[in-house]
Protein backbone atom coordinates (compact mmCIF):
# COMPACT_ATOMS: atom_id res chain seq x y z
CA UNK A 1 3.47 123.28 89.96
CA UNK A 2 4.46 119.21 90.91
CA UNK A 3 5.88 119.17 94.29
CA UNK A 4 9.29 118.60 94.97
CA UNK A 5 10.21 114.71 95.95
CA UNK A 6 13.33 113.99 97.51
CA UNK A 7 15.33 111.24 96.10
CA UNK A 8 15.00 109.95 99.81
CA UNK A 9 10.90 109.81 99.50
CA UNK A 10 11.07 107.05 96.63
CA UNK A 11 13.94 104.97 98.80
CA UNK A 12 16.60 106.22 96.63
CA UNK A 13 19.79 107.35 98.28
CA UNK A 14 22.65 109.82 96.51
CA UNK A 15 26.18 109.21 97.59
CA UNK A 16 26.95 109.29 101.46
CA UNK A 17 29.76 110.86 103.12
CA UNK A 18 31.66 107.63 104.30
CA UNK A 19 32.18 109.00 107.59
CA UNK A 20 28.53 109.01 108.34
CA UNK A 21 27.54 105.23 107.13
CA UNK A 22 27.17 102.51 109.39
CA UNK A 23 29.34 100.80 111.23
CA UNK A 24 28.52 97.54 109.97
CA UNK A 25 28.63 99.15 106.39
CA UNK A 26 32.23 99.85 106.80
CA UNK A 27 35.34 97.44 105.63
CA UNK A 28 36.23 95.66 109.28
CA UNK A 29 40.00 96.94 110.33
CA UNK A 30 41.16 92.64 110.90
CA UNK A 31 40.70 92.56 106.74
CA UNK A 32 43.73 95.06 106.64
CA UNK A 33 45.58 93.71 109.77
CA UNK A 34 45.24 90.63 107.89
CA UNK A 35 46.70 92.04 104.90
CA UNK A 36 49.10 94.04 106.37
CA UNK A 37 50.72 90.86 108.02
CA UNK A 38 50.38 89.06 104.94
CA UNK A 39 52.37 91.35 103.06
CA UNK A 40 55.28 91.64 105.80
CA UNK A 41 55.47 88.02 105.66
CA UNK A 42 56.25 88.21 102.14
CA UNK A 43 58.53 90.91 102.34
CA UNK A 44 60.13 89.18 105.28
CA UNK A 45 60.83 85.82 103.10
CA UNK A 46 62.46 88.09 100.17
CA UNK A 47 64.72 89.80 102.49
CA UNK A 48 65.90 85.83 103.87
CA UNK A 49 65.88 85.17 100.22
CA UNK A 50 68.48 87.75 99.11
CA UNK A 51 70.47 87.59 102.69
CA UNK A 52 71.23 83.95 101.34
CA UNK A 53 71.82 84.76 98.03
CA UNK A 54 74.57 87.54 98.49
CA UNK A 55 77.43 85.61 98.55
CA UNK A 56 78.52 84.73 102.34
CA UNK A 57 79.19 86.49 105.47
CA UNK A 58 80.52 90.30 105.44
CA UNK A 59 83.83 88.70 106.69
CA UNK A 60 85.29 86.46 104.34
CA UNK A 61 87.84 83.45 105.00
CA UNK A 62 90.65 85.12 103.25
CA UNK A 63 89.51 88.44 105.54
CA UNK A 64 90.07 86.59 108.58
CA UNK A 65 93.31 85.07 107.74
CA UNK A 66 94.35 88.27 106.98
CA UNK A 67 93.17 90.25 110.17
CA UNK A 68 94.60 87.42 112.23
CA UNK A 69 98.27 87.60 110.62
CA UNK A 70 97.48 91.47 111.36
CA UNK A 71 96.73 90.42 114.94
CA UNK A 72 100.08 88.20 116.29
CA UNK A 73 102.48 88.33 113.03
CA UNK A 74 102.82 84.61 111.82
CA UNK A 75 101.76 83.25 108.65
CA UNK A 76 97.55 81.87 108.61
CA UNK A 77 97.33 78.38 107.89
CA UNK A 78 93.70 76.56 108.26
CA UNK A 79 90.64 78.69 108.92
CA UNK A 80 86.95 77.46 110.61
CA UNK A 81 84.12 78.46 111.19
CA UNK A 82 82.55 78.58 114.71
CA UNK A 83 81.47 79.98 117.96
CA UNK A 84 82.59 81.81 120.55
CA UNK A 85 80.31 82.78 123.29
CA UNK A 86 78.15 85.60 121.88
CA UNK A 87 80.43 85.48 118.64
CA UNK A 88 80.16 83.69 115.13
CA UNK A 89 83.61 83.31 113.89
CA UNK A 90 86.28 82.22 111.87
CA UNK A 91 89.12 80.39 114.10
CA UNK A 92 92.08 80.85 112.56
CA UNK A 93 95.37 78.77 112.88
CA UNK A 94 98.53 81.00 112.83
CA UNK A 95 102.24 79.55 112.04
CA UNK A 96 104.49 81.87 114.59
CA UNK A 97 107.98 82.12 113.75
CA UNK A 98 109.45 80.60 116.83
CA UNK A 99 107.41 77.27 115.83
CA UNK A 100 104.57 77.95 117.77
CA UNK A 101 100.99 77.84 116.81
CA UNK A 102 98.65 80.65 117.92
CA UNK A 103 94.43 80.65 117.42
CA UNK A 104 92.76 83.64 116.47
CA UNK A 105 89.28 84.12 116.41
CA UNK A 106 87.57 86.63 114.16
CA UNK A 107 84.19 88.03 114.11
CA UNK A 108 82.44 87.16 111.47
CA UNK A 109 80.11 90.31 111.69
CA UNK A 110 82.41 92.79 112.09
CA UNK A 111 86.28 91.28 111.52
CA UNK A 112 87.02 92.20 114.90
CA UNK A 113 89.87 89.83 117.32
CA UNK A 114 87.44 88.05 119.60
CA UNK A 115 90.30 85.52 120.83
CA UNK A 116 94.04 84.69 121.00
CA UNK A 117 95.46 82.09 122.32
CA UNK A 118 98.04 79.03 122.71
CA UNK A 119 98.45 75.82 124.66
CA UNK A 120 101.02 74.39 123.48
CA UNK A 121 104.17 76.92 122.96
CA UNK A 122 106.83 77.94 122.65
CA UNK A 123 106.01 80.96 123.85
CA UNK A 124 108.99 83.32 123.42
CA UNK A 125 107.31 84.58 120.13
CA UNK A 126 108.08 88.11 119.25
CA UNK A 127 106.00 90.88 120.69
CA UNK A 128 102.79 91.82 119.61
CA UNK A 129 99.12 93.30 120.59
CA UNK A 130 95.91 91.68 119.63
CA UNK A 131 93.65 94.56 119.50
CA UNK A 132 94.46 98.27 119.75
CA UNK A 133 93.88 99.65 123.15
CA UNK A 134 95.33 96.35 125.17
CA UNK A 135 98.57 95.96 126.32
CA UNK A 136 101.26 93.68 124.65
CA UNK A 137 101.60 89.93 124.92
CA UNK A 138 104.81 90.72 126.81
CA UNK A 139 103.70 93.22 128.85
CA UNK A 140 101.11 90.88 130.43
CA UNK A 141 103.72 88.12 130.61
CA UNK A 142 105.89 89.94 132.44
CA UNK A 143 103.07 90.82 134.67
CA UNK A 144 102.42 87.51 135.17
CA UNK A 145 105.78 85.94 136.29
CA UNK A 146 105.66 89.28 138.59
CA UNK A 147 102.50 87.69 140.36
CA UNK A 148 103.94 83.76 140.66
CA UNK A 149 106.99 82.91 139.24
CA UNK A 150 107.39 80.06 137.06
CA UNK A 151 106.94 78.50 133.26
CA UNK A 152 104.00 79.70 131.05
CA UNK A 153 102.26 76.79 130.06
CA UNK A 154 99.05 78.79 128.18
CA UNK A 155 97.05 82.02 127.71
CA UNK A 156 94.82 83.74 125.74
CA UNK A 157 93.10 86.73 125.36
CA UNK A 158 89.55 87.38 125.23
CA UNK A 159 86.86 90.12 124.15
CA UNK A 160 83.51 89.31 126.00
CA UNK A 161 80.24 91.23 126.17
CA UNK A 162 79.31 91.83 129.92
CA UNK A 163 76.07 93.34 130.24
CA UNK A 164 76.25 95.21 127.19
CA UNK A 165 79.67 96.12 127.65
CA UNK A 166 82.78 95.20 126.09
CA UNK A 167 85.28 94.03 128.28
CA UNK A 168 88.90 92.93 127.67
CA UNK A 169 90.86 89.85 129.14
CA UNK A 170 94.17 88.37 129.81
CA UNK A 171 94.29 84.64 131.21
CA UNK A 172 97.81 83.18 131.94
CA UNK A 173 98.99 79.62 133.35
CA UNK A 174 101.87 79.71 135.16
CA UNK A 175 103.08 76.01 136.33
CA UNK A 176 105.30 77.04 139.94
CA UNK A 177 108.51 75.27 140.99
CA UNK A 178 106.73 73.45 143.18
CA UNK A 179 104.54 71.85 140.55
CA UNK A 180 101.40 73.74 141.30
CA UNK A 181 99.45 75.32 138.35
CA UNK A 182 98.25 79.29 138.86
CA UNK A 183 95.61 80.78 136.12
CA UNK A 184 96.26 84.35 136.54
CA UNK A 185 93.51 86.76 134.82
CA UNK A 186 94.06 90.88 134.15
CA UNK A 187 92.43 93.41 132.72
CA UNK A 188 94.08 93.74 129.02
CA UNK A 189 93.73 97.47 129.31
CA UNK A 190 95.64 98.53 132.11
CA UNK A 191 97.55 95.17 133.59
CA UNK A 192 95.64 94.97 136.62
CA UNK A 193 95.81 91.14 138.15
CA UNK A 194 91.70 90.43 138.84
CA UNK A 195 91.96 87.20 139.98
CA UNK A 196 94.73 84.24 140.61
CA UNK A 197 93.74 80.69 141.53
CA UNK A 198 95.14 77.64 142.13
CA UNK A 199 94.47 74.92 138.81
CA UNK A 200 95.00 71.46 138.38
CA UNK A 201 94.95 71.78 134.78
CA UNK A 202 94.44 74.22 132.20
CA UNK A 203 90.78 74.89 131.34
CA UNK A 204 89.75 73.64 127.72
């Protein structure tokens, strides 16, 4: 009987169990770290691709316009685009009916009122609230000429993000018999006066 000779004997090897070959046998784990970034790169420069491709913002011009006349009442005239602290917008020019000319800003994200306001006058416009959850325009005024009698000369409200939170803002300028210029600020929610300073002019 011819002896048995393993496969091993004449040098040959069968099939190994890749868990037991050699380290230096093995495919290095860079070559698919490597790939692996290769291939988000790509899918990263598609998704920039179609972003720009789709057509615009999510809030379009016409959008704004509209959620501004929504805002103050007025008819929308011209419409920009812009920033606003932590805010890409649309700034958007509203005819009142009493003459005046009011700016709205608009988030361009999400459509949402980011700013009001008017430096000019008149400002005996009819009544209205920016954003649900303030109070109105002449609630705050009245507030206002409570804390220094006078003239309004500007205002505007203002939605900022303070540490994560949203936070909601009056400013008024009230010009004093005396001449002297007060900037009055209050929280939009409930009225309450949160600061009132002295001005030479009104802040730009």
């Amino acid at each position: 009987m011819s002896p048995r000779v393993s496969p091993g004997s004449l040098g040959l090897m069968g099939p190994r169990d890749p868990e037991k070959q050699p380290i230096d046998t093995l495919a290095p784990p860079v070559a698919i770290s490597e790939q692996m970034k290769a291939t988000f790169k790509i899918l990263t420069a598609l998704h920039v691709l179609a972003a720009a491709c789709s057509g615009g913002p999510p809030v379009s011009k016409d959008e704004a316009a509209r959620a501004a006349e929504d805002a103050v009442g007025g008819e929308a005239g011209e419409v920009e685009r812009a920033v606003e602290g932590d805010f890409d917008v649309w700034e958007v020019y509203v005819a009142m009916d009493n003459g005046a000319t009011v700016e709205v800003k608009v988030d361009v994200e999400t459509g949402d009122i980011v700013v009001v306001e008017d430096k000019a006058g008149p400002f005996d416009y009819a009544d209205f609230t920016p954003v649900e959850g303030v109070l109105s325009y002449a609630a705050i005024t009245a507030r206002a000429l409570e804390q220094q009698s006078g003239a309004v000369e500007a205002w505007e409200y203002k939605r900022e993000l303070e540490a994560g939170e949203v936070e909601h803002e009056y400013e008024f300028y009230v010009r004093a018999a005396d001449g002297q210029l007060w900037e009055i600020k209050f929280d939009a929610t409930d009225g309450t006066a949160t600061d009132i300073e002295a001005k030479d002019m009104v802040d730009p």
